[in-house]
Protein backbone atom coordinates (compact mmCIF):
# COMPACT_ATOMS: atom_id res chain seq x y z
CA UNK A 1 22.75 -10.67 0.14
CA UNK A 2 20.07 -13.01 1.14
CA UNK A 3 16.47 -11.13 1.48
CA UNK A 4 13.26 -13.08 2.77
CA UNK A 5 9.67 -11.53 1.51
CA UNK A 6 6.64 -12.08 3.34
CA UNK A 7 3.96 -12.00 0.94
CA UNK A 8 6.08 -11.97 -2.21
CA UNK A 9 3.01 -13.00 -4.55
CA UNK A 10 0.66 -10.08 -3.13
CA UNK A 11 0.45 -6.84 -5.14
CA UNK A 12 3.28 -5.26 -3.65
CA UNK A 13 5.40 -8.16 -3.80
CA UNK A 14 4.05 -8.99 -7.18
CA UNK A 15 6.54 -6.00 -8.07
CA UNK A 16 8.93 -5.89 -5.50
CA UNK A 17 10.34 -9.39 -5.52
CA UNK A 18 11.63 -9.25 -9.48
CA UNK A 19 13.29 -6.11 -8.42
CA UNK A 20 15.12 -7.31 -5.62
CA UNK A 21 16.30 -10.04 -7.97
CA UNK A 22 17.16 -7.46 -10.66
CA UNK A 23 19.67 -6.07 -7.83
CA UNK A 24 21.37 -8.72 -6.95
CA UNK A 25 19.52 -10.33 -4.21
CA UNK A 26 19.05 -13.72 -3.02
CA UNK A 27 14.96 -14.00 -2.63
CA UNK A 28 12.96 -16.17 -0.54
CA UNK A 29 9.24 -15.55 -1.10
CA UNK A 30 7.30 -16.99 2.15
CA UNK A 31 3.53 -17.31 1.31
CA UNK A 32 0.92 -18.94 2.85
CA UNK A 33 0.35 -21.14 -0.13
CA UNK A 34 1.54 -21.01 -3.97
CA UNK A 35 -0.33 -18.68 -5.52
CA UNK A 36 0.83 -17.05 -8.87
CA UNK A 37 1.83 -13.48 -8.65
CA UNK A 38 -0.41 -10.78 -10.14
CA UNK A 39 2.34 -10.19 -13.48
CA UNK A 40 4.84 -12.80 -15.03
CA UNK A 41 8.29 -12.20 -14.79
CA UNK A 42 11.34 -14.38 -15.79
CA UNK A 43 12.68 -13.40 -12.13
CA UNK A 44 10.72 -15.26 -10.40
CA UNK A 45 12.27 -18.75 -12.04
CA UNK A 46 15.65 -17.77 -9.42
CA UNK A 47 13.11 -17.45 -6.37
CA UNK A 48 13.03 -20.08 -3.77
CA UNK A 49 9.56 -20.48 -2.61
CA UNK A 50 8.39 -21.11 1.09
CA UNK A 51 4.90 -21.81 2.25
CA UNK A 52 4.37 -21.07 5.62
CA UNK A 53 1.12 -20.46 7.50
CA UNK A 54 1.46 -17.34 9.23
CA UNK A 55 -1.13 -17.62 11.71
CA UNK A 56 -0.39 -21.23 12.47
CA UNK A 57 3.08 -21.02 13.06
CA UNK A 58 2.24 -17.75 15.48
CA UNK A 59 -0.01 -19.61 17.44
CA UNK A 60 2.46 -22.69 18.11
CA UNK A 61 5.12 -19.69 18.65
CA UNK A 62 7.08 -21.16 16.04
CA UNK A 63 6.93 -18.36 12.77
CA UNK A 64 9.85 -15.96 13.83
CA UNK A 65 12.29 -18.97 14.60
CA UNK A 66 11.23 -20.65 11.14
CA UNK A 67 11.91 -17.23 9.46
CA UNK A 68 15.27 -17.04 11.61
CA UNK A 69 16.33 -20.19 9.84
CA UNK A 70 15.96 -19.32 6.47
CA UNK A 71 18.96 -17.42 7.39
CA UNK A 72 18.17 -13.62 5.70
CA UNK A 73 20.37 -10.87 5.44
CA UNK A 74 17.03 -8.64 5.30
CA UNK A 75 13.46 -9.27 5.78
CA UNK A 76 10.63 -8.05 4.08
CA UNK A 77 7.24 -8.16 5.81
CA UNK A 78 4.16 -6.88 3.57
CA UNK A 79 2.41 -9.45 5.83
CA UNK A 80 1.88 -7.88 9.30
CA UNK A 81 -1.07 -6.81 10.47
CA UNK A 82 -0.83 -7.27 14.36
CA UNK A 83 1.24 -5.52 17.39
CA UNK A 84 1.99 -9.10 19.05
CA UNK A 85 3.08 -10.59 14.94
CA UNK A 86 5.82 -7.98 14.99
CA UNK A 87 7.04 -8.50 18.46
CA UNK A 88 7.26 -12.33 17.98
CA UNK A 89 8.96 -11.35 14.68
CA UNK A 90 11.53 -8.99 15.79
CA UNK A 91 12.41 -11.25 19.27
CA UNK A 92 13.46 -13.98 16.59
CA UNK A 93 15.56 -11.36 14.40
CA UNK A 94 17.31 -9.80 16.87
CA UNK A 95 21.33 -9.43 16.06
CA UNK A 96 20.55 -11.74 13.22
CA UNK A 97 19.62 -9.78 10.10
CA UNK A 98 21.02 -6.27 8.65
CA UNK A 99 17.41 -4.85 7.60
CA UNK A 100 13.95 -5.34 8.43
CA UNK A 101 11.69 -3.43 6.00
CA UNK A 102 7.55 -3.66 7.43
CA UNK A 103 4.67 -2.44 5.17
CA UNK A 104 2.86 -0.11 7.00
CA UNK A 105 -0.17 2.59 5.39
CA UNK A 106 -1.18 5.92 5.58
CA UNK A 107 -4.08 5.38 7.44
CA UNK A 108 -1.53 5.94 10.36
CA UNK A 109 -3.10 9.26 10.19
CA UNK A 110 -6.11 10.26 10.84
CA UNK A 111 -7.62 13.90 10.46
CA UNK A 112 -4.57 15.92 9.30
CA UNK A 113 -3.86 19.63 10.69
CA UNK A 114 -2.15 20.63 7.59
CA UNK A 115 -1.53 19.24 4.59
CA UNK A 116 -0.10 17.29 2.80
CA UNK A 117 0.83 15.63 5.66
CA UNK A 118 4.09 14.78 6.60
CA UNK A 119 5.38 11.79 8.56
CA UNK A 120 6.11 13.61 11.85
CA UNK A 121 3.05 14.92 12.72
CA UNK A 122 0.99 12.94 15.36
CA UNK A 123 -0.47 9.88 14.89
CA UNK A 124 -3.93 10.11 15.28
CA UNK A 125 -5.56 7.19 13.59
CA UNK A 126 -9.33 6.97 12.47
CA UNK A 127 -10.23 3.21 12.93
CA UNK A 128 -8.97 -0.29 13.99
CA UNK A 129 -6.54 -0.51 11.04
CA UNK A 130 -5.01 2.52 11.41
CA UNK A 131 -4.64 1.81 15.12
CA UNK A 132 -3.08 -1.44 14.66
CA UNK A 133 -0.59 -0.03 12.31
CA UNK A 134 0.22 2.77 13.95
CA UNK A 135 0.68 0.34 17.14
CA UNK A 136 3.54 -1.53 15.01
CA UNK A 137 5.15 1.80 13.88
CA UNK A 138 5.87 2.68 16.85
CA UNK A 139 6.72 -0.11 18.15
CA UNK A 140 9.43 -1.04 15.35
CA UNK A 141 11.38 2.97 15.60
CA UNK A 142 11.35 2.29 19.20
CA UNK A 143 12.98 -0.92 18.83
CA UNK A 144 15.35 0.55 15.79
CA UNK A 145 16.17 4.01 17.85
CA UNK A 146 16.72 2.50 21.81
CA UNK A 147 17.85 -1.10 20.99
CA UNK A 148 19.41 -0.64 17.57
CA UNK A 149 16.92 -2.79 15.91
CA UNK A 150 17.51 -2.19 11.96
CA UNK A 151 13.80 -1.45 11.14
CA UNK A 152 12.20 0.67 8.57
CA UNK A 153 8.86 1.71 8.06
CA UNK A 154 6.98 2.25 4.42
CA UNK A 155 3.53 3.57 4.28
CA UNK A 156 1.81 3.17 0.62
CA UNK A 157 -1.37 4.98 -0.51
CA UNK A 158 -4.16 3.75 -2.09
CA UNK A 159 -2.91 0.78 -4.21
CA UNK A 160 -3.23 0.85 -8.09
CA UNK A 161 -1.93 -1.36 -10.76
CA UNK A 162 -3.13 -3.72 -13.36
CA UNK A 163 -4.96 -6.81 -11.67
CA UNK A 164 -6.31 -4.43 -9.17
CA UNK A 165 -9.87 -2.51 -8.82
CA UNK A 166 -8.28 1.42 -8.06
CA UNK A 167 -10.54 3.21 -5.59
CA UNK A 168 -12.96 5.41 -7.97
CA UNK A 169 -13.94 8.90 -7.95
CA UNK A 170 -16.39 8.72 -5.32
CA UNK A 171 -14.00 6.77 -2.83
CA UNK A 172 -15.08 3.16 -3.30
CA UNK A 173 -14.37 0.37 -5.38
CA UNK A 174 -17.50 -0.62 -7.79
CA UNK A 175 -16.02 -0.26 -11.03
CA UNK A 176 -19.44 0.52 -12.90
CA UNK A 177 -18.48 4.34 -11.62
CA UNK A 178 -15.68 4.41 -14.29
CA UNK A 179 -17.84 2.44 -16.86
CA UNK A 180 -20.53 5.51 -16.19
CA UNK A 181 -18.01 7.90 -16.51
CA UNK A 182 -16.52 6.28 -19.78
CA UNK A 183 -20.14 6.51 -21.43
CA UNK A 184 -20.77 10.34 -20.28
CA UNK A 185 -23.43 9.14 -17.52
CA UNK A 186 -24.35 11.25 -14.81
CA UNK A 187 -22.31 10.17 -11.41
CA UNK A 188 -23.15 11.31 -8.20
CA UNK A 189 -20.52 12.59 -5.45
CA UNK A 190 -20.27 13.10 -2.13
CA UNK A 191 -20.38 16.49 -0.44
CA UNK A 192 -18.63 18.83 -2.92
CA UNK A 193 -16.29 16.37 -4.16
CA UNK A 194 -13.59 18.08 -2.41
CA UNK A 195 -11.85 14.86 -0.57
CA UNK A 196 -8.95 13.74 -1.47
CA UNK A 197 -7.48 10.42 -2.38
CA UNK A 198 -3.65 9.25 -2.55
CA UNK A 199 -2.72 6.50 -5.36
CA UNK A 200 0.25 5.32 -5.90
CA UNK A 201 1.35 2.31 -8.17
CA UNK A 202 2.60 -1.00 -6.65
CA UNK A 203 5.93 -0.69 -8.53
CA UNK A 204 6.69 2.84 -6.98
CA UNK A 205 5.99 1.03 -3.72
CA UNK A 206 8.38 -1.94 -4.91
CA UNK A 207 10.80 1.02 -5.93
CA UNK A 208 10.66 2.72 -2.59
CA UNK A 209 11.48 -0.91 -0.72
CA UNK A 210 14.45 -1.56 -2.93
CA UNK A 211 15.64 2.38 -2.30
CA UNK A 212 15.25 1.44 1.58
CA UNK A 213 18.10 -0.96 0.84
CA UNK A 214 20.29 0.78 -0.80
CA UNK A 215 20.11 4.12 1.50
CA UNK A 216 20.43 1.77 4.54
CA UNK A 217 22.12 4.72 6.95
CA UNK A 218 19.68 7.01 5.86
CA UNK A 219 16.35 4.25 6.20
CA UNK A 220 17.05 2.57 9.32
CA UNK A 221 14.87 4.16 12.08
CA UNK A 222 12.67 6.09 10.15
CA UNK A 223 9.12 5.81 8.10
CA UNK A 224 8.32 7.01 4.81
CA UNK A 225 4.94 7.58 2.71
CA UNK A 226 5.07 5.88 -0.71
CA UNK A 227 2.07 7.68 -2.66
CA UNK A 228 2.36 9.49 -5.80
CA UNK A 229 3.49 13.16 -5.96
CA UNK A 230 0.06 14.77 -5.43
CA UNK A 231 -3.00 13.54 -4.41
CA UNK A 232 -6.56 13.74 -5.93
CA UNK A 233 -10.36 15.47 -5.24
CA UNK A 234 -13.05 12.93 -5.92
CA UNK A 235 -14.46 16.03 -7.87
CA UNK A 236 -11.16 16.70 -9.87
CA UNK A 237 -10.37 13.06 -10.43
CA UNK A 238 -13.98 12.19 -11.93
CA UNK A 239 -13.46 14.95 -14.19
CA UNK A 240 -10.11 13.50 -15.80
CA UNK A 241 -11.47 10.33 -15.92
CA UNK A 242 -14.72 11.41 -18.29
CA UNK A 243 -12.00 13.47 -20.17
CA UNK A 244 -10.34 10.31 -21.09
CA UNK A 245 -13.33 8.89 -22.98
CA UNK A 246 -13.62 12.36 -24.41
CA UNK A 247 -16.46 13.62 -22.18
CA UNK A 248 -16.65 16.16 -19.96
CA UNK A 249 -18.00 14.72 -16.47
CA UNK A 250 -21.99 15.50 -15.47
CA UNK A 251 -21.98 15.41 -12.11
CA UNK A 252 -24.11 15.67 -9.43
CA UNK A 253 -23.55 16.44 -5.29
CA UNK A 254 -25.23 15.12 -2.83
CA UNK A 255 -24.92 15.53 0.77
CA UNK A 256 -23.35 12.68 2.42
CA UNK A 257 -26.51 11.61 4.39
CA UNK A 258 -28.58 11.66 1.30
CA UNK A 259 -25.72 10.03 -0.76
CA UNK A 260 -24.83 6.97 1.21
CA UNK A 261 -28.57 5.84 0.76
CA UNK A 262 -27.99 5.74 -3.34
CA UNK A 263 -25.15 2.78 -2.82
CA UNK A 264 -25.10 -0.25 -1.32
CA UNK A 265 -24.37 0.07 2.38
CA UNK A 266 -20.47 -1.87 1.53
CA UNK A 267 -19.94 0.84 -0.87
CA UNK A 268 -21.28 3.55 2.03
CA UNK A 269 -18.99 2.33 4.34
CA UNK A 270 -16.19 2.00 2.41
CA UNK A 271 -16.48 5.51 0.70
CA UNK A 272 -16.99 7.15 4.30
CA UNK A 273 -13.67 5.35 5.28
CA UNK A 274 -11.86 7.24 2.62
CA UNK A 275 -13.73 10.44 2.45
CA UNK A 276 -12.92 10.49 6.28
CA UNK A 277 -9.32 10.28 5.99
CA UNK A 278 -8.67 12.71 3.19
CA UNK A 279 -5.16 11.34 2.50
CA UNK A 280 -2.68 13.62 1.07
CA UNK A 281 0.61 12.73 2.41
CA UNK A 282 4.43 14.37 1.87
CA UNK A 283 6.64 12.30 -0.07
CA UNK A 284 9.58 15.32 0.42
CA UNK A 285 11.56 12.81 3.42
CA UNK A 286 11.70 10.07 0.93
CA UNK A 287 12.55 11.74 -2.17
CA UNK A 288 15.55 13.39 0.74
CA UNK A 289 16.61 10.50 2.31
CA UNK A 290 16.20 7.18 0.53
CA UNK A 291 15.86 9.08 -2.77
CA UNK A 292 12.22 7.87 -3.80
CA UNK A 293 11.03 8.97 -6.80
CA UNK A 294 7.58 7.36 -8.05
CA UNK A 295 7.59 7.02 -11.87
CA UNK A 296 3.49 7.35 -12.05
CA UNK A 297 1.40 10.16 -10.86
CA UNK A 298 -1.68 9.01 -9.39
CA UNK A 299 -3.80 9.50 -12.49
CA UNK A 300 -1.26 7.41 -14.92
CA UNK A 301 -1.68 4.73 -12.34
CA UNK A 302 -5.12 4.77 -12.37
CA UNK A 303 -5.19 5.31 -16.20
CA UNK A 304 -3.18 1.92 -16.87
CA UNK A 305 -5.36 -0.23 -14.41
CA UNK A 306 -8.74 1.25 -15.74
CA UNK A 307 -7.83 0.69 -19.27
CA UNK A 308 -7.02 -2.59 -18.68
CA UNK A 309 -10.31 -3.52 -16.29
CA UNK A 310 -12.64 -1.91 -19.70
CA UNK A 311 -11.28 -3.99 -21.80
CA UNK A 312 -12.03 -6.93 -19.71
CA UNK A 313 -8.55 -8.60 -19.51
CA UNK A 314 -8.54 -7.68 -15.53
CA UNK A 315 -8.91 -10.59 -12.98
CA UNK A 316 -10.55 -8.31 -9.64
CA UNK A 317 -7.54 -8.02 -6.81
CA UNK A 318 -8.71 -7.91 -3.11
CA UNK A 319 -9.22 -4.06 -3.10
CA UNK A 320 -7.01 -2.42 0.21
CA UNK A 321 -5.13 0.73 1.17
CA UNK A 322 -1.64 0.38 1.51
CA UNK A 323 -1.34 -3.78 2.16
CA UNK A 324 -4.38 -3.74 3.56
CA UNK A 325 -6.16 -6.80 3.63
């Protein structure tokens, strides 16, 4: 079986691609240019490498076609950000590939009812990202469930491995929050600390692509979150981290109006983001269907990446949620 990845050198794909090689695939990795992946592997010497320009080739209408020809038994897209990208996509794929996997993100939701949420409850997203996702989501089960389309639909959490700044305890991603924490220094929270954040590793998400495939009857036509089995409070995560360094946290709370003005106004608005959504997703349909079963909780995820960013061996990843850009 011949697979095609879109983005194979990105986080995700930084994991996923040796493990579709590990099972047998045939892997073409199409990247905008040839950038190393985040972690080695001897895999990647049996991957044929494609550089494409995404956003080029969609404006002379030309990307799908070019994908087309590569001639893929499944495609991979970790790449897709836009309603009209998927459409062009899937108009080239039709009745020519088995599986189309896309990379989607919890941010499909927006303020949950109950929690943790699960992937059937309305879509009610927060902010442009989330809309656009949730655009192509729909778009791609309509496709798979009316025209037979063979699409499935992954949502990651918060992204976390080694390379890669993990969103802190008070929902942003300036690392001096877990160098504070390491030392025993006082670190200010929003609120009460109560909001939640859902990690998950990149090779659980890698794991959960690779389980799409091999559950095909069972994947096509549905979405799944890929997060870790429970998620965190700002309040409770800041408290394991300090316990690492053998502290016990001193914190402080602050009201979010008052709190915002201690950070930059980047950090503000990207701690609001999070603090806004509250993500704690379900990952009961995936462990049913496609038989997902993340190897990290979301505080040995965090753990490994923070370990490795103190000791300074960590080149700084462009920080996202899900494949976020």
């Amino acid at each position: 079986m011949r697979a095609a990845i879109l983005g194979g050198t990105g986080h995700i794909g930084s994991y996923l691609t040796p493990r579709l090689v590990e099972a047998g695939l045939s892997v073409v990795n199409v990247s905008r240019s040839q950038r190393q992946p985040y972690r080695p592997h001897p895999a990647w010497r049996e991957v044929q490498q494609v550089a494409l320009d995404r956003a080029a080739e969609e404006k002379s209408g030309t990307f799908g076609e070019k994908i087309a020809q590569l001639e893929p038994d499944v495609v991979i897209d970790l790449t897709c950000y836009l309603l009209e990208s998927a459409q062009l996509l899937v108009e080239a794929l039709r009745g020519r590939i088995s599986h189309f996997l896309h990379c989607g993100t919890i941010w499909v939701h927006g303020l949950a009812i109950e929690t943790p949420a699960k992937e059937e409850q309305p879509r009610e997203p927060l902010e442009e990202y989330g809309c656009r996702k949730a655009a192509i989501e729909a778009y791609l089960l309509q496709e798979a469930r009316r025209n037979r389309f063979p699409a499935t639909i992954l949502h990651p959490g918060h992204l976390v491995g080694v390379g890669w700044t993990p969103i802190n305890p008070v929902g942003n991603f300036n690392p001096t929050v877990f160098s504070d924490l390491a030392r025993g220094e006082e670190v200010m929270l929003p609120n009460l600390g109560r909001e939640c954040l859902h990690h998950v590793h990149a090779d659980d998400v890698a794991q959960a692509f690779v389980a799409s495939l091999a559950h095909w009857s069972s994947a096509v036509g549905e979405s799944f979150h890929v997060v870790s089995p429970a998620a965190l409070t700002l309040c409770g995560y800041a408290r394991a981290v300090a316990r690492w360094f053998g502290h016990e946290a001193r914190l402080k709370f602050l009201p979010w109006e008052q709190w915002k003005e201690t950070v930059s106004e980047k950090d503000a608005q990207i701690t609001w983001g999070h603090i806004a959504h509250s993500s704690n997703c379900s990952i009961q349909k995936a462990q049913r269907l496609i038989r997902y079963q993340p190897r990290y909780t979301s505080l040995e995820a965090i753990r490994e990446s923070v370990y490795d960013q103190l000791a300074g061996q960590c080149t700084m990843g462009n920080p996202g949620t899900g494949a976020r850009k």
